[in-house]
N, C-alpha and C. Protein backbone atom coordinates (compact mmCIF):
# COMPACT_ATOMS: atom_id res chain seq x y z
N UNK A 1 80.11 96.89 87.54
CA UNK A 1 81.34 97.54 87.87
C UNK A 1 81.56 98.65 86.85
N UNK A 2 81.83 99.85 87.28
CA UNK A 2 82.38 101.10 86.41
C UNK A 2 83.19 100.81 85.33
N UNK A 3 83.27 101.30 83.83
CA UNK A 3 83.82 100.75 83.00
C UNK A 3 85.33 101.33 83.24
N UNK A 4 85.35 102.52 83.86
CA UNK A 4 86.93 103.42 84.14
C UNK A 4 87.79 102.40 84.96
N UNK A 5 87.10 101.91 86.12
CA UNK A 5 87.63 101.00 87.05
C UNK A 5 87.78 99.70 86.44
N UNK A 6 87.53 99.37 85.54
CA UNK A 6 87.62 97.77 84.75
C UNK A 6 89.01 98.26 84.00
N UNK A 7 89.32 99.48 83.58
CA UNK A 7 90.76 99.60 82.96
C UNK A 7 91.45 100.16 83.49
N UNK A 8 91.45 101.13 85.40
CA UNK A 8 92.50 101.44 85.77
C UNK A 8 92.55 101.27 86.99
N UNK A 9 91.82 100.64 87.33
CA UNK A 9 91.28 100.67 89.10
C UNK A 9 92.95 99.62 89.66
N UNK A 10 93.51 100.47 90.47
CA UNK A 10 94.85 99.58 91.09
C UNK A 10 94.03 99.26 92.29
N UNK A 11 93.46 99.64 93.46
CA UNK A 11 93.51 99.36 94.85
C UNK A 11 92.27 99.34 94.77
N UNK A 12 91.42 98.24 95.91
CA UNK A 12 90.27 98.49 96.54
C UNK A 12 90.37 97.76 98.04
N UNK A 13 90.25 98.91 98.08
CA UNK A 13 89.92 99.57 100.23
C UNK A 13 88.47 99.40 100.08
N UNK A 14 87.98 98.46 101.32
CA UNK A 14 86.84 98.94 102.08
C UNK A 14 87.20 98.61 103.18
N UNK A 15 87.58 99.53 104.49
CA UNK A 15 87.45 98.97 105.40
C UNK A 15 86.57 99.06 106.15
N UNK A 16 86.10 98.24 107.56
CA UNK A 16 85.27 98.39 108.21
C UNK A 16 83.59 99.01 107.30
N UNK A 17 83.41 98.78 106.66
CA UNK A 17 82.06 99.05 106.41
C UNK A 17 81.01 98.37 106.54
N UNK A 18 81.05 97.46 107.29
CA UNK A 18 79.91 96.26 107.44
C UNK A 18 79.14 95.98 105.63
N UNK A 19 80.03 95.54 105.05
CA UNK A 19 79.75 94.56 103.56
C UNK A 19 79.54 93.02 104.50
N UNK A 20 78.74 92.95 103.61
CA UNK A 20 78.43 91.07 104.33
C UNK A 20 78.10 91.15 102.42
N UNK A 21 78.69 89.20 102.89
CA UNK A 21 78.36 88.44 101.43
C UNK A 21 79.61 87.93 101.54
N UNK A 22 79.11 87.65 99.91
CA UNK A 22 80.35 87.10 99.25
C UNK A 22 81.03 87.46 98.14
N UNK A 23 82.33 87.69 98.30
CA UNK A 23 83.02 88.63 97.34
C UNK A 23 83.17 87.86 95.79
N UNK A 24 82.99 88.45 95.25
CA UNK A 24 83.28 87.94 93.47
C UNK A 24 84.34 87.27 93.09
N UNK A 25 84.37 86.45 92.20
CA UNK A 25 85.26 85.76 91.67
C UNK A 25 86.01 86.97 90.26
N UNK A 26 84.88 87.95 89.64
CA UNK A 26 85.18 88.93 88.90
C UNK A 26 86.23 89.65 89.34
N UNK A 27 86.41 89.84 90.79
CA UNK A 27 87.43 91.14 91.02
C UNK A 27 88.23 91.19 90.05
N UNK A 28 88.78 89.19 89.68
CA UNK A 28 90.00 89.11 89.09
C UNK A 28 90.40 89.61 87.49
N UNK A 29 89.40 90.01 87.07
CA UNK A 29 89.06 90.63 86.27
C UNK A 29 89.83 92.49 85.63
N UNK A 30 89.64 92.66 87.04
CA UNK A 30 90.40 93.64 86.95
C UNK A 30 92.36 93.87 86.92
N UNK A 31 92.58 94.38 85.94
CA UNK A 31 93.89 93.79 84.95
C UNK A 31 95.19 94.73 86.16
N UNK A 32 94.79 95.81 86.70
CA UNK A 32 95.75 96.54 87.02
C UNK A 32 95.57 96.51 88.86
N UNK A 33 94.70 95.44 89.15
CA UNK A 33 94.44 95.64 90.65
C UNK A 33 95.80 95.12 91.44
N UNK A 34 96.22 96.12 92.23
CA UNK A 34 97.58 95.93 93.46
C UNK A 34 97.21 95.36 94.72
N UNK A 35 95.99 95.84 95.33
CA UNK A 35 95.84 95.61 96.94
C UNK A 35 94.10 95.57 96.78
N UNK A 36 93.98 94.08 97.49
CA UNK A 36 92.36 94.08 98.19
C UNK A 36 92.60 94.30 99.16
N UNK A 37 92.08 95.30 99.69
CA UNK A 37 92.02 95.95 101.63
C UNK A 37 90.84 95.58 101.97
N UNK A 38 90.03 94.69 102.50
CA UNK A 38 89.05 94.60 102.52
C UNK A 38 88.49 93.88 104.25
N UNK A 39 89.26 94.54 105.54
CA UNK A 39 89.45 94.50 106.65
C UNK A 39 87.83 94.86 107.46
N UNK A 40 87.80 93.97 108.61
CA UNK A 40 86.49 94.59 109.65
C UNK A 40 85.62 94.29 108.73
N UNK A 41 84.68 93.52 107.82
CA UNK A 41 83.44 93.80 107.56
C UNK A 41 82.89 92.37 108.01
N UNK A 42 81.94 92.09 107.21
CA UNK A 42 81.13 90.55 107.54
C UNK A 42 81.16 89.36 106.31
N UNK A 43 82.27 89.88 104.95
CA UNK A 43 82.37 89.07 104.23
C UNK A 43 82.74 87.31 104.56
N UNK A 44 82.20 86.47 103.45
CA UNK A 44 81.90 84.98 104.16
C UNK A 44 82.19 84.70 102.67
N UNK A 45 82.16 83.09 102.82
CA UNK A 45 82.23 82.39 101.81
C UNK A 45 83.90 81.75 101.61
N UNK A 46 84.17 81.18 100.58
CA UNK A 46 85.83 80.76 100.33
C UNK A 46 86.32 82.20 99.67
N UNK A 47 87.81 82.55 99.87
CA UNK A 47 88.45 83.35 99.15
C UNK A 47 88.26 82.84 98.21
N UNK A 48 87.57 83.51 96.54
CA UNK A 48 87.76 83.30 95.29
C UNK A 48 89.65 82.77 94.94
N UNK A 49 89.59 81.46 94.36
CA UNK A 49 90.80 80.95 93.95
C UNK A 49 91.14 82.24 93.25
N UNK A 50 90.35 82.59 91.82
CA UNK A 50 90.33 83.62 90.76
C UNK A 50 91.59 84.51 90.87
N UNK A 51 91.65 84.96 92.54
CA UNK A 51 92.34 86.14 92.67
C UNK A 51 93.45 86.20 92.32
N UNK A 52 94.04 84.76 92.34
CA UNK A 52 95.79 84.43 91.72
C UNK A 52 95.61 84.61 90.75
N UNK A 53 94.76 84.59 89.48
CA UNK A 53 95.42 85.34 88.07
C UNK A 53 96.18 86.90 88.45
N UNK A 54 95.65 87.74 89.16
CA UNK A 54 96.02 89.21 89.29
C UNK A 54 97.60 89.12 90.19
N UNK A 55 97.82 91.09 90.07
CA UNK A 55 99.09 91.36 89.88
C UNK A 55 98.80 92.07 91.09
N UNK A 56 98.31 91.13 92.61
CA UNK A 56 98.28 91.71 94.01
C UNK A 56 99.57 91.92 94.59
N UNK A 57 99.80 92.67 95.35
CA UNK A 57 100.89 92.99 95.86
C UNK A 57 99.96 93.47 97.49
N UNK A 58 99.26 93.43 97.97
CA UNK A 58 98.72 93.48 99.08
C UNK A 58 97.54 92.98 99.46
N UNK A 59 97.06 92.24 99.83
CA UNK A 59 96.08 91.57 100.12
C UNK A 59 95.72 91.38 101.74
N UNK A 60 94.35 92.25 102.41
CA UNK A 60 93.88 92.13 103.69
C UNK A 60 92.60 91.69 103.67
N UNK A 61 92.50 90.52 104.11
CA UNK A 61 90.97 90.23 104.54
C UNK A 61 90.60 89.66 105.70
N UNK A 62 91.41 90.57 106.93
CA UNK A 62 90.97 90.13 108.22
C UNK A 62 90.01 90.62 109.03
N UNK A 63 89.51 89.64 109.90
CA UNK A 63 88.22 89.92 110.51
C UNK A 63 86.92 90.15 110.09
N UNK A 64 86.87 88.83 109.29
CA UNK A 64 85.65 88.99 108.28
C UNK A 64 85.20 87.11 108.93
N UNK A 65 84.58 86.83 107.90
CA UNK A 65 83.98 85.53 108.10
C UNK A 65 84.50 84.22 107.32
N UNK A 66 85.68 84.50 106.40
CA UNK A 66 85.72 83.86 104.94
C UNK A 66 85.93 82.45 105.99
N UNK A 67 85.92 81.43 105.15
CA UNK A 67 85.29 79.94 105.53
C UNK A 67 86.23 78.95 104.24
N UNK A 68 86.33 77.85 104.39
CA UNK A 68 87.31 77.07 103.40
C UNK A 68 88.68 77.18 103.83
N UNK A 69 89.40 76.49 102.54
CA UNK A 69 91.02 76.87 102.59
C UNK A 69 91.32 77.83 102.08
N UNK A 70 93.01 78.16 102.15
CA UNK A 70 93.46 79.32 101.42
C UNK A 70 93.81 78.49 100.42
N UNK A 71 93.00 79.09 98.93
CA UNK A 71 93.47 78.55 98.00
C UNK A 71 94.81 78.18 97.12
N UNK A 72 95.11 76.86 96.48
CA UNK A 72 96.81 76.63 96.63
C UNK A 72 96.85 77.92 95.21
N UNK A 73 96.57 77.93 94.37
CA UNK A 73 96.43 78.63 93.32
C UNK A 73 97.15 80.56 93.44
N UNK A 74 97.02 80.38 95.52
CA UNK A 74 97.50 81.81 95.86
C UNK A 74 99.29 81.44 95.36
N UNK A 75 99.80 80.35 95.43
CA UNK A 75 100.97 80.50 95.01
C UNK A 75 101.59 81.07 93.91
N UNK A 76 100.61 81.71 92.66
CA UNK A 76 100.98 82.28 91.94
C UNK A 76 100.71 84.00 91.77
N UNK A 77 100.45 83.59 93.37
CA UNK A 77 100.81 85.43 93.50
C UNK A 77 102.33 86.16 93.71
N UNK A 78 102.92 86.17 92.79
CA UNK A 78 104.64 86.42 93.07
C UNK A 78 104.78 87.46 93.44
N UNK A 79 104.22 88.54 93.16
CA UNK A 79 104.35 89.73 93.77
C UNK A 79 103.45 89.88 94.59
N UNK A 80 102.81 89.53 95.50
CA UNK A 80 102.70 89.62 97.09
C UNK A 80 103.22 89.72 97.98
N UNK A 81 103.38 90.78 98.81
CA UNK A 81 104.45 91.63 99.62
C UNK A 81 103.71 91.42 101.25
N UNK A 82 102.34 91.55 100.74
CA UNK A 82 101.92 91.59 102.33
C UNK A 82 100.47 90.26 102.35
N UNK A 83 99.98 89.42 103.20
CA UNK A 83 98.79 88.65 103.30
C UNK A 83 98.56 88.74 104.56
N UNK A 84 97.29 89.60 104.90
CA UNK A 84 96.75 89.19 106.27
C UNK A 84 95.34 88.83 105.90
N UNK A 85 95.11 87.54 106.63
CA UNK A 85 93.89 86.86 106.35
C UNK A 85 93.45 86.45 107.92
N UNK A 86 94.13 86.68 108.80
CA UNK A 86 94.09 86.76 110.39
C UNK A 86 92.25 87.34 110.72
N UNK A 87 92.15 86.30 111.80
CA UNK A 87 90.49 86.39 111.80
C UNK A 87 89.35 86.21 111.34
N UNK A 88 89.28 84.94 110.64
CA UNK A 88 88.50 84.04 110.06
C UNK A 88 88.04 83.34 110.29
N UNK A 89 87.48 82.27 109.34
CA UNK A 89 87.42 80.82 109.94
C UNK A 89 87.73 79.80 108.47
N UNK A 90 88.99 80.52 108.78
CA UNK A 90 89.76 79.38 107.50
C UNK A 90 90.29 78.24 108.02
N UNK A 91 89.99 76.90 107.38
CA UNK A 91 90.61 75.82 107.94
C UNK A 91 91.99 74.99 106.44
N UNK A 92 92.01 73.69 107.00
CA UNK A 92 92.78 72.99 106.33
C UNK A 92 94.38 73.08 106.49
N UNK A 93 94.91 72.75 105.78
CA UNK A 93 96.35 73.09 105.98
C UNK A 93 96.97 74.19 104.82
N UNK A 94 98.04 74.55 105.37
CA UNK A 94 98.65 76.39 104.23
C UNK A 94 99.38 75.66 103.29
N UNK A 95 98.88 75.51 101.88
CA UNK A 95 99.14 75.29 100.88
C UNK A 95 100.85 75.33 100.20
N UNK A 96 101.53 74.12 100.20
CA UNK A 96 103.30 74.49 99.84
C UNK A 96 103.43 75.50 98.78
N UNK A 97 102.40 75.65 97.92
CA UNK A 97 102.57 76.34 96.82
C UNK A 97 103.42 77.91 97.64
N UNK A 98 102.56 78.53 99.08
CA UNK A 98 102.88 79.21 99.22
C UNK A 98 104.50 79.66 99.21
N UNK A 99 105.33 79.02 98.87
CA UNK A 99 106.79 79.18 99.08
C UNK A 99 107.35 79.80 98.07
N UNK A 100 106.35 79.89 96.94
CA UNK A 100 106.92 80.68 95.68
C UNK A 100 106.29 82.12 96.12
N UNK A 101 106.04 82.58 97.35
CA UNK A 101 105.76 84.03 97.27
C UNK A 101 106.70 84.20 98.22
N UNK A 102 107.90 84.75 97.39
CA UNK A 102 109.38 84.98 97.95
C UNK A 102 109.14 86.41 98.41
N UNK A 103 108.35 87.26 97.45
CA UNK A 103 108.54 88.53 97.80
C UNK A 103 107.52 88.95 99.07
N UNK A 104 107.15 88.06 99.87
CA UNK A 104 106.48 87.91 101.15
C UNK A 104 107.60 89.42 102.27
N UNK A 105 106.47 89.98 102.33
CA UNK A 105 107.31 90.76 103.84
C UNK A 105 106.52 90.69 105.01
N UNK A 106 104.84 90.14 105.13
CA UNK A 106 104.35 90.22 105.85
C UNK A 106 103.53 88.87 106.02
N UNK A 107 103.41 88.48 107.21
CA UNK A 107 101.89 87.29 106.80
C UNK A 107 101.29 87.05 108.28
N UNK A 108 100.37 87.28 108.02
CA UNK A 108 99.21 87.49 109.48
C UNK A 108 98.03 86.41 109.62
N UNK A 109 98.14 85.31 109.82
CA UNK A 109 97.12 84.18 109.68
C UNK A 109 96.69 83.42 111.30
N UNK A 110 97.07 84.52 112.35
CA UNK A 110 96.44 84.08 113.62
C UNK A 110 94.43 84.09 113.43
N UNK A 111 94.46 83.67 114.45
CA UNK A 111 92.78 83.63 114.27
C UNK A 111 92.17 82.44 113.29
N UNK A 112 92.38 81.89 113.49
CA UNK A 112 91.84 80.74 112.32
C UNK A 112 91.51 78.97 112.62
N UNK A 113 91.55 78.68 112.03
CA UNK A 113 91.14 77.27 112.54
C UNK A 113 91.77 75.94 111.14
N UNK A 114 93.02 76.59 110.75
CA UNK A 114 94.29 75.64 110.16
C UNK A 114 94.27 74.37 111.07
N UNK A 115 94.96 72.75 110.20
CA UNK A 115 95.53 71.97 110.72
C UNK A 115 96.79 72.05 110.08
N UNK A 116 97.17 70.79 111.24
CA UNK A 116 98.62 70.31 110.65
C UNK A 116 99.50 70.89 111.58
N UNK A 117 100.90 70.92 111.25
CA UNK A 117 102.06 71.55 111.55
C UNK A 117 102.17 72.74 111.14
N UNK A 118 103.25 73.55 111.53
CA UNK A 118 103.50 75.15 110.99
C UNK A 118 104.22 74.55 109.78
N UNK A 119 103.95 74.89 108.60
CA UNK A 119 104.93 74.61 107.39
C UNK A 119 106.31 75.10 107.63
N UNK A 120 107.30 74.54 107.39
CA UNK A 120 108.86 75.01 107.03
C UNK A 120 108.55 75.71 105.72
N UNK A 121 108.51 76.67 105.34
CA UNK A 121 108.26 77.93 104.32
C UNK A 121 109.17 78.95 104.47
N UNK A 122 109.64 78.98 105.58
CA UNK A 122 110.67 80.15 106.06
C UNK A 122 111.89 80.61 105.23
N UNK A 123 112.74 79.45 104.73
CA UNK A 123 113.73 79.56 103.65
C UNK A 123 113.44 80.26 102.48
N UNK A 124 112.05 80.29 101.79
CA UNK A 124 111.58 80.92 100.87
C UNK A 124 111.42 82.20 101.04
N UNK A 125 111.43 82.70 102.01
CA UNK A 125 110.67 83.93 102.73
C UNK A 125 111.63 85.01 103.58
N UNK A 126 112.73 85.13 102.50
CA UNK A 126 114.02 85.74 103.38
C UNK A 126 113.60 87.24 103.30
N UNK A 127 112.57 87.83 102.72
CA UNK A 127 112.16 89.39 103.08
C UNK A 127 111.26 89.50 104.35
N UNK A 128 110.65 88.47 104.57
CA UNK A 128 109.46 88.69 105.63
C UNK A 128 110.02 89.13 106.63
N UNK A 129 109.28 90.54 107.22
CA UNK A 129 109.54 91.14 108.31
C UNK A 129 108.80 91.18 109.16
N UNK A 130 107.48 90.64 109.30
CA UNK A 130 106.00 90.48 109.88
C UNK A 130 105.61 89.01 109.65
N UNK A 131 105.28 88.43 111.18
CA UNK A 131 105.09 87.18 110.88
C UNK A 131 103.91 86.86 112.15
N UNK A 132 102.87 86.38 112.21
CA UNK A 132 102.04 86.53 112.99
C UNK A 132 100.97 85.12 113.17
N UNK A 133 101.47 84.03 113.82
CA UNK A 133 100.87 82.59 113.89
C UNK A 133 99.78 82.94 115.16
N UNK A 134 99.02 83.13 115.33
CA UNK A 134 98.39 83.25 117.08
C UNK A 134 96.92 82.36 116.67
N UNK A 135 97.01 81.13 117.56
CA UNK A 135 95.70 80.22 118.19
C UNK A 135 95.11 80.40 116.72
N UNK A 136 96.03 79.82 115.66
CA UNK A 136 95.60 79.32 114.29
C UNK A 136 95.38 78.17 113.86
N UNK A 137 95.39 77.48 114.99
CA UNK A 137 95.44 76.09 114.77
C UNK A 137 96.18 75.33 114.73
N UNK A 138 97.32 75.82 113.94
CA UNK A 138 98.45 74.98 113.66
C UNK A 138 99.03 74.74 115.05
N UNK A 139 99.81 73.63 114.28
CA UNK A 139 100.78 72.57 115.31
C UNK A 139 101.76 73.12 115.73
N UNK A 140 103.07 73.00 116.58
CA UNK A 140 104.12 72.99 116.56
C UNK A 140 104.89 71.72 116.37
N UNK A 141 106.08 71.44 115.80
CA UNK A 141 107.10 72.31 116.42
C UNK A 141 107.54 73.85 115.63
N UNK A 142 108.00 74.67 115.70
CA UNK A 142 108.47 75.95 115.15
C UNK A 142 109.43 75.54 114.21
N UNK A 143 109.55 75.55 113.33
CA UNK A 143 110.57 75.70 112.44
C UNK A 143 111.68 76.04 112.22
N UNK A 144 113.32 75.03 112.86
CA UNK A 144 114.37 75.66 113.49
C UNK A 144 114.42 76.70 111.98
N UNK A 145 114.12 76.72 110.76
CA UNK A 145 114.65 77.35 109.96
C UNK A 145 113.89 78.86 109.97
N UNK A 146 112.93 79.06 111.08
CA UNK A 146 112.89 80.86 111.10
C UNK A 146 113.90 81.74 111.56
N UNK A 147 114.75 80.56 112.07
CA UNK A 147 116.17 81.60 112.53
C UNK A 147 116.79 82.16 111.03
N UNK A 148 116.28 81.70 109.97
CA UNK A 148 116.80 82.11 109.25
C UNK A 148 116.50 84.11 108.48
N UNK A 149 115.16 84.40 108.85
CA UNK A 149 114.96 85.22 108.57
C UNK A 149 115.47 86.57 109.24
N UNK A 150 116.23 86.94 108.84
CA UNK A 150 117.07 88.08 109.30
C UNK A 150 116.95 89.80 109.31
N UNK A 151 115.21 89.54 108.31
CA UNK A 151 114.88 91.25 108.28
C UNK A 151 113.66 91.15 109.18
N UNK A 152 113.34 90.20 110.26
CA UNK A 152 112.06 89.86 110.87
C UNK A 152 112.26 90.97 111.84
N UNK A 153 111.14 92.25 111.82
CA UNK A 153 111.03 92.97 112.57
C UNK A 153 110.02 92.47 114.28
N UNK A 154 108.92 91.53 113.72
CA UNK A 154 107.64 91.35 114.28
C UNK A 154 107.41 89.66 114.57
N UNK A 155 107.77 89.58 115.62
CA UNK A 155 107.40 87.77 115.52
C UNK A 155 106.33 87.71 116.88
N UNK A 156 104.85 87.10 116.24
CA UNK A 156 103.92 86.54 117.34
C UNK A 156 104.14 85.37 117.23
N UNK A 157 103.83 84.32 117.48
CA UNK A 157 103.98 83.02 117.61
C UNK A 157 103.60 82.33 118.77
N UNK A 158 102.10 82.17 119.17
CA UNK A 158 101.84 81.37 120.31
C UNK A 158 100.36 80.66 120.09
N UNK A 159 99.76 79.55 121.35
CA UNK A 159 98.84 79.04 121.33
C UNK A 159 98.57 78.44 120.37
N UNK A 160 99.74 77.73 120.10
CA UNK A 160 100.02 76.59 118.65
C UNK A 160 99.46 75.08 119.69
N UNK A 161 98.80 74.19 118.65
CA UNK A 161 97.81 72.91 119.13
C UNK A 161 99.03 71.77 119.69
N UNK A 162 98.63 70.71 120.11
CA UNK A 162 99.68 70.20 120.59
C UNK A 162 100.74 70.13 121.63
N UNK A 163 101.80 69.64 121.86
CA UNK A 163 102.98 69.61 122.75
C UNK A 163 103.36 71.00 122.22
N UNK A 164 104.44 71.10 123.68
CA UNK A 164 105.03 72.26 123.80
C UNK A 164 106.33 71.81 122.69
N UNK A 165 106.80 73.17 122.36
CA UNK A 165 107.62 73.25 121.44
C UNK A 165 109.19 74.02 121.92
N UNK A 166 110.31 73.34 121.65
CA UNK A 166 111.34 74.63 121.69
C UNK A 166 111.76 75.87 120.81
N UNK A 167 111.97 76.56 121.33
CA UNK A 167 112.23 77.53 120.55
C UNK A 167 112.92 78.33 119.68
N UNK A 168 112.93 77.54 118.63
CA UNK A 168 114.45 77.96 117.65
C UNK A 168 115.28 79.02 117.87
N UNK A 169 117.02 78.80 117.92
CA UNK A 169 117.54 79.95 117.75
C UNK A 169 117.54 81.09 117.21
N UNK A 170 117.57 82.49 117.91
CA UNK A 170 116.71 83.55 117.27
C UNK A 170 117.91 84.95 116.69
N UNK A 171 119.34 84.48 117.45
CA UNK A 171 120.33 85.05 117.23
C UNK A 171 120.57 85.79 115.97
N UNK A 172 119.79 85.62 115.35
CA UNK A 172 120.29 85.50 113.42
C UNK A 172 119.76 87.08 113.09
N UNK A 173 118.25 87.10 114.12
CA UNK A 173 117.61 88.43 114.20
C UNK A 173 117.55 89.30 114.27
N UNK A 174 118.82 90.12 113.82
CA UNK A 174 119.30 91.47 114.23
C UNK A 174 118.21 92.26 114.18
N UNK A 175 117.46 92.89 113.25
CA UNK A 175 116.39 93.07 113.12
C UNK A 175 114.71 93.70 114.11
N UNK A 176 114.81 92.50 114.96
CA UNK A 176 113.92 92.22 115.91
C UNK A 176 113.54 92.95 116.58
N UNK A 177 112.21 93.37 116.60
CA UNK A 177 111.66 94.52 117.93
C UNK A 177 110.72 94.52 118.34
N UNK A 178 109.85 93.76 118.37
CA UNK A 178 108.71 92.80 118.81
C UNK A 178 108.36 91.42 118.91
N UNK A 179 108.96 90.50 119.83
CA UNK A 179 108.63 89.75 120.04
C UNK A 179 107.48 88.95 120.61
């Protein structure tokens, strides 16, 4: 790795470039990194836990191959604003830790192969404006407490495992423009 980029490198974008492998546990290394964009390629393997030491504030790694859980360790990403990991083949269940990433505005985890129930996480998550569950595996029921999110611009939410589910009150949503 470039020694300039080991002391100032904020962002790394690759999108779509057909990278196959497996991404480094080093990234984390890098002291000033904001956003892995790292969308469309053929990367595989577990998300490096590692990455929760850093000071991400955007994180994309959809439509790649990554494999495992999402590591619980992501809970100490506090400044994480956006996570799309949508289009994988991540399994297991979404880690509670995740509830300490308050400053959540986005989270995109359709495509996947999660168990369990949809976590109640929603209360933690009063910025999220992007919310995107699709044929992830998870269970229903929905979480009467997403009525709580009130800056939710974007709600997908379908082809959840299991019985049918009702559909929490959505009134709260002023917000709303894609359902």
């Amino acid at each position: 790795m470039h020694s300039k980029c080991m002391s100032k490198c904020l962002v790394g974008i690759l999108k779509g470039q057909d990278l196959a492998g497996v991404l480094p546990p080093s990234i984390a290394k890098l002291p000033y990194l904001t956003q892995i964009v790292f969308p469309r390629n053929f990367l595989s393997g577990n998300i490096p836990s590692e990455w929760a030491s850093t000071k991400l504030e955007f994180m994309s790694l959809e439509s790649n191959m990554f494999s495992g859980t999402v590591p619980p360790e992501f809970g100490k990403l506090v400044n994480l604003q956006r996570l799309i990991i949508n289009a994988n083949n991540l399994t297991g269940v979404l880690p509670l830790h995740l509830t300490n990433l308050t400053k959540l505005t986005e989270l995109r985890i359709s495509s996947n192969n999660f168990t369990g129930i949809i976590p109640d996480f929603f209360r933690s998550w009063s910025q999220l404006e992007k919310l995107e569950i699709q044929a992830s595996g998870l269970e229903g029921p929905i979480p009467s407490s997403i009525s709580v999110l009130s800056n939710l611009t974007e709600l997908r939410i379908s082809d959840l495992n299991g019985g049918g589910s009702v559909f929490p009150n959505l009134t709260n949503m002023k917000s709303m423009k894609r359902l």
